[in-house]
Protein backbone atom coordinates (compact mmCIF):
# COMPACT_ATOMS: atom_id res chain seq x y z
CA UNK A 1 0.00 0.00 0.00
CA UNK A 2 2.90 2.30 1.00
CA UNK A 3 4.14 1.53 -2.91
CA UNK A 4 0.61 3.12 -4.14
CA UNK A 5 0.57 7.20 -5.51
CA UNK A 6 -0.46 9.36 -2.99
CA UNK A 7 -3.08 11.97 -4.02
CA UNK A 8 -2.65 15.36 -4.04
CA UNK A 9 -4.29 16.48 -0.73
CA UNK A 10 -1.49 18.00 0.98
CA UNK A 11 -3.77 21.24 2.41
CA UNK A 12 -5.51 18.54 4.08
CA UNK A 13 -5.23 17.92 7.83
CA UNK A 14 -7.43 15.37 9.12
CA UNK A 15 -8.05 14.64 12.84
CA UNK A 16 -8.32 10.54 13.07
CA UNK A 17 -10.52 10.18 16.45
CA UNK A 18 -11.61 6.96 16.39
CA UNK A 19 -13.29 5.03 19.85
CA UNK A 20 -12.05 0.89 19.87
CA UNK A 21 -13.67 -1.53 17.29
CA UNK A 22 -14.60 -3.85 19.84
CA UNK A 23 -13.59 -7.21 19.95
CA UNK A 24 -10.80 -5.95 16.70
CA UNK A 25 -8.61 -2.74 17.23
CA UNK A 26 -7.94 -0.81 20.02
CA UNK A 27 -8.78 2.52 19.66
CA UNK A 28 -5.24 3.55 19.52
CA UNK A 29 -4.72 1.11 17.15
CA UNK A 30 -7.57 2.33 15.00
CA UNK A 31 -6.16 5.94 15.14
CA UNK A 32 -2.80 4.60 13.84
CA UNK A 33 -4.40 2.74 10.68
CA UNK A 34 -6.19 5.72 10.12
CA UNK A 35 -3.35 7.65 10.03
CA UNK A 36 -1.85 5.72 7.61
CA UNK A 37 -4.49 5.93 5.57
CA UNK A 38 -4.97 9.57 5.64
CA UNK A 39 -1.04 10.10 4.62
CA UNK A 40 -1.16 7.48 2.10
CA UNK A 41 -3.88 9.72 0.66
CA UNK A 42 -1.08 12.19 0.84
CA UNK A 43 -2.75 14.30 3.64
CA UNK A 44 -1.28 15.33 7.01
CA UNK A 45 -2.85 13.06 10.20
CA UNK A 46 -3.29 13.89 13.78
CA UNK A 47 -4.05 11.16 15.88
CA UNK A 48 -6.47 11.15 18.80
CA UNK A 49 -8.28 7.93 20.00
CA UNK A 50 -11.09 8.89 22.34
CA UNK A 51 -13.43 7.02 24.06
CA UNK A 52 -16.83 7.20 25.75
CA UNK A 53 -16.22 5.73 29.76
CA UNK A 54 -16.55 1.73 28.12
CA UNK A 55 -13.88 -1.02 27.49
CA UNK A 56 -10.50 1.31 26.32
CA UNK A 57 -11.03 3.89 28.44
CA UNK A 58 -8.03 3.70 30.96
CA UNK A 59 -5.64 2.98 27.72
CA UNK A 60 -6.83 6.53 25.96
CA UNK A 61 -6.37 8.40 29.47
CA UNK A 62 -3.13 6.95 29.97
CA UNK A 63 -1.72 7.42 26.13
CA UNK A 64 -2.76 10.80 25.60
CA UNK A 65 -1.07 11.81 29.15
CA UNK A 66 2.05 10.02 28.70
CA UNK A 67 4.60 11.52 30.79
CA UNK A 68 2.62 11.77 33.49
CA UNK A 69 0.70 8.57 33.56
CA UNK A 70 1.83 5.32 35.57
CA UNK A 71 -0.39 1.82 36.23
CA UNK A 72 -0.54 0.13 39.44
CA UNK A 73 -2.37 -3.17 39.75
CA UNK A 74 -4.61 -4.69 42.67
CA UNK A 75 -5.80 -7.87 43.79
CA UNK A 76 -9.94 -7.23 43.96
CA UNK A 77 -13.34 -8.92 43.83
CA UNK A 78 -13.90 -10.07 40.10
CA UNK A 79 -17.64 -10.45 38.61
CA UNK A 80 -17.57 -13.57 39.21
CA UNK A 81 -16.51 -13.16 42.93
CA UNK A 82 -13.60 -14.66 42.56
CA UNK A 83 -10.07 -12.56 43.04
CA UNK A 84 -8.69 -11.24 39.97
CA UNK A 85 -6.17 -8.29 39.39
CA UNK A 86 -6.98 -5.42 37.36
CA UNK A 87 -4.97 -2.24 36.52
CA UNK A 88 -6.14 1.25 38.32
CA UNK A 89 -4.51 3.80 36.19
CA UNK A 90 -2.97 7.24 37.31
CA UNK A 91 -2.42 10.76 34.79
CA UNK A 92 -1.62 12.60 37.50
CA UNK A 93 -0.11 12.82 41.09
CA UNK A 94 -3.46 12.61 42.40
CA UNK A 95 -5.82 12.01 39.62
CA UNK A 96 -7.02 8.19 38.99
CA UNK A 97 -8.79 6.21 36.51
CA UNK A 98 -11.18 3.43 37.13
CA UNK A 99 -11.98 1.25 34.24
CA UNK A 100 -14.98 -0.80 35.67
CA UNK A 101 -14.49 -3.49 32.92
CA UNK A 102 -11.11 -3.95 34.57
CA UNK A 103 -12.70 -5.36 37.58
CA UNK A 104 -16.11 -6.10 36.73
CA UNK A 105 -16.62 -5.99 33.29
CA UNK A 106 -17.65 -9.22 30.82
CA UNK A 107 -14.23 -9.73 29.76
CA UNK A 108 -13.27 -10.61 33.28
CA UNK A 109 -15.56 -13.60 33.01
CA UNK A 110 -13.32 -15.53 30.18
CA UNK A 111 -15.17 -18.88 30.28
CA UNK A 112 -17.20 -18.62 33.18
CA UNK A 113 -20.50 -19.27 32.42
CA UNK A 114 -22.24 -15.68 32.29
CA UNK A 115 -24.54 -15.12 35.74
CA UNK A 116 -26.78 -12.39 35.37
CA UNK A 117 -28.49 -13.00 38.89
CA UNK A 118 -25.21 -12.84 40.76
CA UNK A 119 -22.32 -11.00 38.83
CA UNK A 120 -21.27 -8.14 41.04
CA UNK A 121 -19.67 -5.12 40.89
CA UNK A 122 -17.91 -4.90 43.79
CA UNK A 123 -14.30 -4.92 42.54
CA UNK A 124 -15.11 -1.23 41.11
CA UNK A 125 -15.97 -0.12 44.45
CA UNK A 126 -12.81 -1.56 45.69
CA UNK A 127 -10.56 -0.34 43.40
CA UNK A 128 -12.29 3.45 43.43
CA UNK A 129 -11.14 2.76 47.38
CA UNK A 130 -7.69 1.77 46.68
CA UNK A 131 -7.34 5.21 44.64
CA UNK A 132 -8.88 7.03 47.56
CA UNK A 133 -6.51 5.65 50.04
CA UNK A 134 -3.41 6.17 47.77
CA UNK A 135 -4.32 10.07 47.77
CA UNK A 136 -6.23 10.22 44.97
CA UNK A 137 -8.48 14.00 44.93
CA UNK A 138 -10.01 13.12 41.74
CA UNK A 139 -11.46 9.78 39.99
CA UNK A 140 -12.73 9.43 36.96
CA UNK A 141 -14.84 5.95 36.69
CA UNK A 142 -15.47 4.75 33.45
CA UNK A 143 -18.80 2.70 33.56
CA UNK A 144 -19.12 0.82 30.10
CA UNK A 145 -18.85 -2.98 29.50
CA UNK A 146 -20.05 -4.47 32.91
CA UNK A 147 -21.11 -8.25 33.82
CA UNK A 148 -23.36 -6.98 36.33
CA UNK A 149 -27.05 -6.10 37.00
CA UNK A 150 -26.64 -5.10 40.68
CA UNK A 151 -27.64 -1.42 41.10
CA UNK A 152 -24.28 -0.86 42.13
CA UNK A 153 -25.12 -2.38 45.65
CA UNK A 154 -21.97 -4.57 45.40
CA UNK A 155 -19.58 -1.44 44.25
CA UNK A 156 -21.19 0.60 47.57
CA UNK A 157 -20.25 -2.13 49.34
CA UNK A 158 -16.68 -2.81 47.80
CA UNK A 159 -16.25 0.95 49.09
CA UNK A 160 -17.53 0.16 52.65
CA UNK A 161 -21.08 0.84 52.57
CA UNK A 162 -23.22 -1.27 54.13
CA UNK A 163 -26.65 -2.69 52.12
CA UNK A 164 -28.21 -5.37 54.53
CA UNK A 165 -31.20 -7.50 54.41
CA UNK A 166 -33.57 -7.40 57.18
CA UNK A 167 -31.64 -9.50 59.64
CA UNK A 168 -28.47 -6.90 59.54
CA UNK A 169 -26.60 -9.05 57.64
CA UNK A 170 -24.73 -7.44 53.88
CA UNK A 171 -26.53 -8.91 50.87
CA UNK A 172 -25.14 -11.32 48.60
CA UNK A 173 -23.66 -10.32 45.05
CA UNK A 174 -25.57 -9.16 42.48
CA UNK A 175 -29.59 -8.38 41.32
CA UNK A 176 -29.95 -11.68 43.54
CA UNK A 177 -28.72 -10.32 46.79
CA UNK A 178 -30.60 -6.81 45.55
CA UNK A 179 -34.36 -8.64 46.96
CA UNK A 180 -33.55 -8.65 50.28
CA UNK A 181 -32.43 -5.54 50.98
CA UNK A 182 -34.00 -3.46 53.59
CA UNK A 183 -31.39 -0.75 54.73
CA UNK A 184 -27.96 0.97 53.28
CA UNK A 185 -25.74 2.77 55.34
CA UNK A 186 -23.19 4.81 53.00
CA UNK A 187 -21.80 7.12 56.23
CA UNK A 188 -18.38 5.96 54.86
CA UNK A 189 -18.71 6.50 51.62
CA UNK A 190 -19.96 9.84 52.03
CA UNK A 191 -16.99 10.50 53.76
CA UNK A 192 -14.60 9.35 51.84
CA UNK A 193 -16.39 11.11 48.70
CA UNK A 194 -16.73 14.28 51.14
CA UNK A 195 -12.90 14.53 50.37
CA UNK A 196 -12.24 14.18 46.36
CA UNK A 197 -14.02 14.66 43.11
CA UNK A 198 -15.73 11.38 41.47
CA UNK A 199 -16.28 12.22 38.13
CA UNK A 200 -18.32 9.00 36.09
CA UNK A 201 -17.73 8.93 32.48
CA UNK A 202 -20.74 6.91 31.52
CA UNK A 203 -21.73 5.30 28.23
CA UNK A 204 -25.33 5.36 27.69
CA UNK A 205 -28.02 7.96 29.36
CA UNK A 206 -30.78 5.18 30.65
CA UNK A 207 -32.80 5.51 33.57
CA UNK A 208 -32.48 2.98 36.16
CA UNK A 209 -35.77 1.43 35.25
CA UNK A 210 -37.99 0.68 31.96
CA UNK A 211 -37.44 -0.23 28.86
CA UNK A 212 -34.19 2.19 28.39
CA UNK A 213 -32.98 0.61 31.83
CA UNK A 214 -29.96 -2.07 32.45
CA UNK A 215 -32.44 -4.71 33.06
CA UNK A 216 -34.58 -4.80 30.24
CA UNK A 217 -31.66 -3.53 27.89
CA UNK A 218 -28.85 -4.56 28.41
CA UNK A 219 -29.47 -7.89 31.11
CA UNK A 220 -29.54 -10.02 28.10
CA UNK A 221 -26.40 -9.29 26.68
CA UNK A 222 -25.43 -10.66 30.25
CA UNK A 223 -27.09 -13.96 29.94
CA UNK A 224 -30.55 -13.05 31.42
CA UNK A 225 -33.08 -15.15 30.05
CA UNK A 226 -36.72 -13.29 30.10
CA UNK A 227 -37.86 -14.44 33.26
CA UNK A 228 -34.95 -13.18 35.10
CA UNK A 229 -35.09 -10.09 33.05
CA UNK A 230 -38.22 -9.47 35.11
CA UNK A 231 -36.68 -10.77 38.33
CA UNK A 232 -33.77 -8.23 37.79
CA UNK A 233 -35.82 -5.07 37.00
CA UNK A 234 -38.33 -5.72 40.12
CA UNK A 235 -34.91 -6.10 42.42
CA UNK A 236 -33.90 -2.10 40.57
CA UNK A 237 -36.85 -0.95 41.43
CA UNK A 238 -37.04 -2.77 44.94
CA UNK A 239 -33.84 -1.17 45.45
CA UNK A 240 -34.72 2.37 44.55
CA UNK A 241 -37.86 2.71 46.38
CA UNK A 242 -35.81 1.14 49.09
CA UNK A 243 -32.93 4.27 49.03
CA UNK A 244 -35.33 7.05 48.03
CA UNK A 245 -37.64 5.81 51.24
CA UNK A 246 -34.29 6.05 53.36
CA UNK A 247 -34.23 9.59 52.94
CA UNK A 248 -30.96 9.60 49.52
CA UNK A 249 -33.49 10.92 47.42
CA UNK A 250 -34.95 9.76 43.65
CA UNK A 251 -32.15 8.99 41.62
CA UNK A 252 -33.43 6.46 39.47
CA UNK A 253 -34.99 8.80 36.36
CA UNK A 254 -30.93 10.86 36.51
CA UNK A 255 -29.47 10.05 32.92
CA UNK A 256 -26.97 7.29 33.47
CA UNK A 257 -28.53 6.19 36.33
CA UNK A 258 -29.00 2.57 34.61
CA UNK A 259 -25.13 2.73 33.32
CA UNK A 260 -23.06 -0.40 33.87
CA UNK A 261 -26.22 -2.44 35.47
CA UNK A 262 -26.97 0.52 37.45
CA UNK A 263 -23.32 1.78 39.20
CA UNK A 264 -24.29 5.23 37.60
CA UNK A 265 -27.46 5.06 39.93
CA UNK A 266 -24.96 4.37 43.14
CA UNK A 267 -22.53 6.59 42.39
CA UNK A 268 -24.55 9.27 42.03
CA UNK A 269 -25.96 8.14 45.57
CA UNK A 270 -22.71 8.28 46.84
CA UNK A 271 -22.38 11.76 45.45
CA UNK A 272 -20.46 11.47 41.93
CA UNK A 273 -20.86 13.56 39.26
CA UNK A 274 -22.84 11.48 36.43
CA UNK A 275 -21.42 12.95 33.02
CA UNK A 276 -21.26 11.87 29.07
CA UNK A 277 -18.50 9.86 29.31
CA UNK A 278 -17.61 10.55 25.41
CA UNK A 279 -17.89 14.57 26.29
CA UNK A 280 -14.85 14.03 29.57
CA UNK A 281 -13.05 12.21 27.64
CA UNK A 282 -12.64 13.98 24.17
CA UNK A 283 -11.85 16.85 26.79
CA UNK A 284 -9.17 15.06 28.58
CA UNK A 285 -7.42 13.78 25.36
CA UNK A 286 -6.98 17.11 24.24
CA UNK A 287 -9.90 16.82 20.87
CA UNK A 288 -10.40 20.77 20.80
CA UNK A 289 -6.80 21.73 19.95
CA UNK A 290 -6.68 19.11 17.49
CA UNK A 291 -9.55 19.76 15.40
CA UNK A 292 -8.56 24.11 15.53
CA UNK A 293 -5.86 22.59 13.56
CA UNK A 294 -7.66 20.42 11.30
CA UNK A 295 -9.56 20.66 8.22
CA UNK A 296 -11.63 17.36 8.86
CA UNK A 297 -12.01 14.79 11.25
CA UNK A 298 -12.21 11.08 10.40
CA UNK A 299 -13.67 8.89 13.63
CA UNK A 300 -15.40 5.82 13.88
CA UNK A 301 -15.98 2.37 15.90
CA UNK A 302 -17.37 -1.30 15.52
CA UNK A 303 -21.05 -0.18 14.72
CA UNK A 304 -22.89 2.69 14.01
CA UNK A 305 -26.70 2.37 14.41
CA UNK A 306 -29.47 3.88 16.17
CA UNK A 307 -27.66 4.16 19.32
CA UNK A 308 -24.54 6.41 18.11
CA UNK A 309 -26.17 9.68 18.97
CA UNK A 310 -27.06 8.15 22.55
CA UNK A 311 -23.53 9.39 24.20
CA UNK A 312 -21.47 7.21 21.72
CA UNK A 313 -17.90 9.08 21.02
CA UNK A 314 -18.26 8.69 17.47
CA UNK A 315 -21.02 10.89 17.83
CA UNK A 316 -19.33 13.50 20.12
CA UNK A 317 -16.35 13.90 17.82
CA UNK A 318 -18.96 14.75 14.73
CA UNK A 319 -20.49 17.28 16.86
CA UNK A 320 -17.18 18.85 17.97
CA UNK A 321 -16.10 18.74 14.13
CA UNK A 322 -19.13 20.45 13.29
CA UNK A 323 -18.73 23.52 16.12
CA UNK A 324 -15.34 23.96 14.71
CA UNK A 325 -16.68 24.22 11.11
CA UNK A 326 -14.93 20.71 9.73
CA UNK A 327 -16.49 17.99 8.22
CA UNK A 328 -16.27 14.54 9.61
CA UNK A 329 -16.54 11.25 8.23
CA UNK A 330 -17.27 7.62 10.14
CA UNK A 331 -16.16 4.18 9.17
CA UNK A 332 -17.52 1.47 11.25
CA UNK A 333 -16.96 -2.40 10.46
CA UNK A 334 -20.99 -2.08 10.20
CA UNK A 335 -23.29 0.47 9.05
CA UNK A 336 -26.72 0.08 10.07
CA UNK A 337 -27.61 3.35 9.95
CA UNK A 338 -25.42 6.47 8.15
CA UNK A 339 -26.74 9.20 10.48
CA UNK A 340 -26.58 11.92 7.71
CA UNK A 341 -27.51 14.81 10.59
CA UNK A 342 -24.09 13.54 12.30
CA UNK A 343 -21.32 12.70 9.57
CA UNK A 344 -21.07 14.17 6.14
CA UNK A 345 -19.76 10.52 5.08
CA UNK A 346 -19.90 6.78 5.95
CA UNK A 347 -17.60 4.37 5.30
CA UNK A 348 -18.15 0.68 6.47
CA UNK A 349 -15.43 -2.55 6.47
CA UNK A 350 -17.38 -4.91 5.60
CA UNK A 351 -18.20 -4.02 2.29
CA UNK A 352 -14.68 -2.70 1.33
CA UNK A 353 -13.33 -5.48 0.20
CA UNK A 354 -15.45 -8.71 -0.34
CA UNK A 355 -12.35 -10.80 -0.22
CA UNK A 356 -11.06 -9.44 3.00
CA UNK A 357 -13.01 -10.40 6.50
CA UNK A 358 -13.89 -6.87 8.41
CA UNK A 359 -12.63 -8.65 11.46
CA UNK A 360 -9.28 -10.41 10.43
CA UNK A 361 -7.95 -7.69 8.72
CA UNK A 362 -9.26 -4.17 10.07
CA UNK A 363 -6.38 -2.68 10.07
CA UNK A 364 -5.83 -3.19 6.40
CA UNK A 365 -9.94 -2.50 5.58
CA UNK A 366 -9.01 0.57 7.90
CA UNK A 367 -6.30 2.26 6.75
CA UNK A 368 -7.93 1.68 2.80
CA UNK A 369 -11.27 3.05 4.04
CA UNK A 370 -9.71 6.70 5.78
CA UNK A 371 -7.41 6.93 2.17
CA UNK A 372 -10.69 6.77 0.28
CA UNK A 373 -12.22 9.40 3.17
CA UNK A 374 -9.64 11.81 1.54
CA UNK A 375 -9.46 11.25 -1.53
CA UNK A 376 -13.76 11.81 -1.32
CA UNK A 377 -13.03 14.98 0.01
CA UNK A 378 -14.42 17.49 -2.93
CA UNK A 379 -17.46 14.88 -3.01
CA UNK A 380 -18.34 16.37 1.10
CA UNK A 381 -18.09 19.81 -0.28
């Protein structure tokens, strides 16, 4: 490919922004064969991989802060309830990162059967302590990709709240141990929280409970079959009459509340700042001062569909492109939908080139896909 002509587009300065192709490319990865792309196009490429608080999230913090950023690693509750080690990531003297996939995120399950009643997310809570007592002032939690359906009951607790069932006793792990509880004591974690700025970078902007909510959305991507989709969303809703009867107040409608099986919903109890997790980061890695110097962005991920506006990051780089006058274009291995309102352009993999699989060769499909982005360019006019 390197061997081909380049075109002539060297007034061209594109901004290649893509989030992780899950399950294919990282998102730095992506950004690279992007890059390529654009300059085998003959263009000039900036790379930025963002990401929206999901799977990726700690590895874009920690790239685009480089000579500040370290990894330490901690022994904590997995999904599964079994000890694991995941990474808690530092950009700063005192600034953390929590990747809740790290501790209690799908991937962590490898081949444990998938347990929708009883995954937990307690290892978040634990490793959002860990930061705390290592002098962490601020924490950004990153809320995408969980096993769990738990409320965030097991993350309170992995921070040392209390959630008990009517005996006194803590409940067990996940939307399970969520039907018999009658009382929460977060004193702790109110204190600790009292102390440093929790900032959650979440995914998707559901409610706690409906149709939108973790339950009925996203339980069965867990392995919830329908009758423990039910069980699940009665347990939510058990659990957030239970807090707002307690005096903590009605959380459940906040936007986010239902991200990551509902840890938005606890730790905006605790007294976190619920936020678009695509918006924080984009800010964090710097997107801005990249695209003032661009004259188009190129971004993409796996899939774009219906849900890409809903706090996706390919969706918050086309609207950043857009206040700063640029067009953008997406490639996604998939396009189910090409969002005209959002990108001037769509580009997927898997119609590229028929002889090459989307998945076994994205880089390849990639970097061919942001050289044709360019060399489109008067078409977008």
């Amino acid at each position: 490919m390197d061997r081909m002509r380049p075109a002539a587009r060297s007034g061209v300065v594109a901004v290649c922004a893509p989030n992780a192709f899950k399950g294919t490319l990282s998102a730095e990865a992506a950004a690279v064969a992007m890059a390529r792309g654009v300059r085998d196009a003959g263009a000039t490429a900036i790379e930025v991989p963002v990401a929206d608080g999901g799977d990726g999230t700690l590895d874009v913090l920690l790239a685009a802060h480089q000579t500040e950023s370290r990894v330490t690693r901690h022994r904590v509750t997995g999904p599964a309830g079994t000890s694991i080690t995941a990474k808690l990531g530092w950009v700063g003297p005192d600034q953390a990162v929590v990747e809740l996939a790290e501790a209690s995120g799908l991937r962590r399950l490898g081949p444990v059967p998938l347990d929708a009643l009883h995954a937990t997310s307690r290892g978040t809570g634990e490793l959002i302590r860990i930061a705390l007592e290592q002098g962490a002032r601020r924490v950004v939690v990153g809320v995408g990709g969980s096993a769990s359906t738990d409320g965030g009951a097991g993350l309170l607790q992995g921070l040392g709240g209390h959630v008990v069932d009517s005996r006194g006793a803590e409940i067990g792990p996940g939307g399970a141990g969520l039907e018999e509880a009658a009382g929460i004591d977060l004193s702790d974690v109110l204190e600790r929280f009292s102390h440093c700025s929790i900032l959650v970078a979440c995914d998707i902007r559901s409610p706690l409970l409906g149709a939108q909510g973790p339950a009925r959305m996203f339980s069965p991507q867990k392995g919830a079959h329908a009758a423990e989709v039910a069980r699940l969303e009665r347990a939510l809703a058990r659990f957030a009459a239970l807090v707002s009867r307690l005096g903590y107040g009605d959380l459940s409608t906040l936007a986010g509340a239902g991200a990551a099986g509902g840890c938005g919903f606890a730790l905006a109890l605790a007294g976190a700042r619920l936020m678009s997790g695509a918006a924080l980061i984009c800010d964090m890695v710097g997107l801005d001062a990249a695209l003032e110097r661009a004259t188009m962005a190129i971004t993409g991920e796996g899939r774009l569909d219906s849900q890409t506006p809903t706090g996706k990051a390919p969706a918050e780089v086309a609207e950043r492109a857009r206040a700063h006058g640029i067009p953008c274009v997406a490639i996604a291995g998939t396009v189910l939908d090409p969002l005209p309102t959002l990108f001037r352009s769509t580009l997927s993999l898997a119609g590229l080139e028929p002889r090459r699989d989307p998945m076994r060769h994205a880089r390849v499909l990639l970097r061919m896909a942001a050289r044709r982005a360019i060399e489109e360019i008067p078409s977008l006019d």
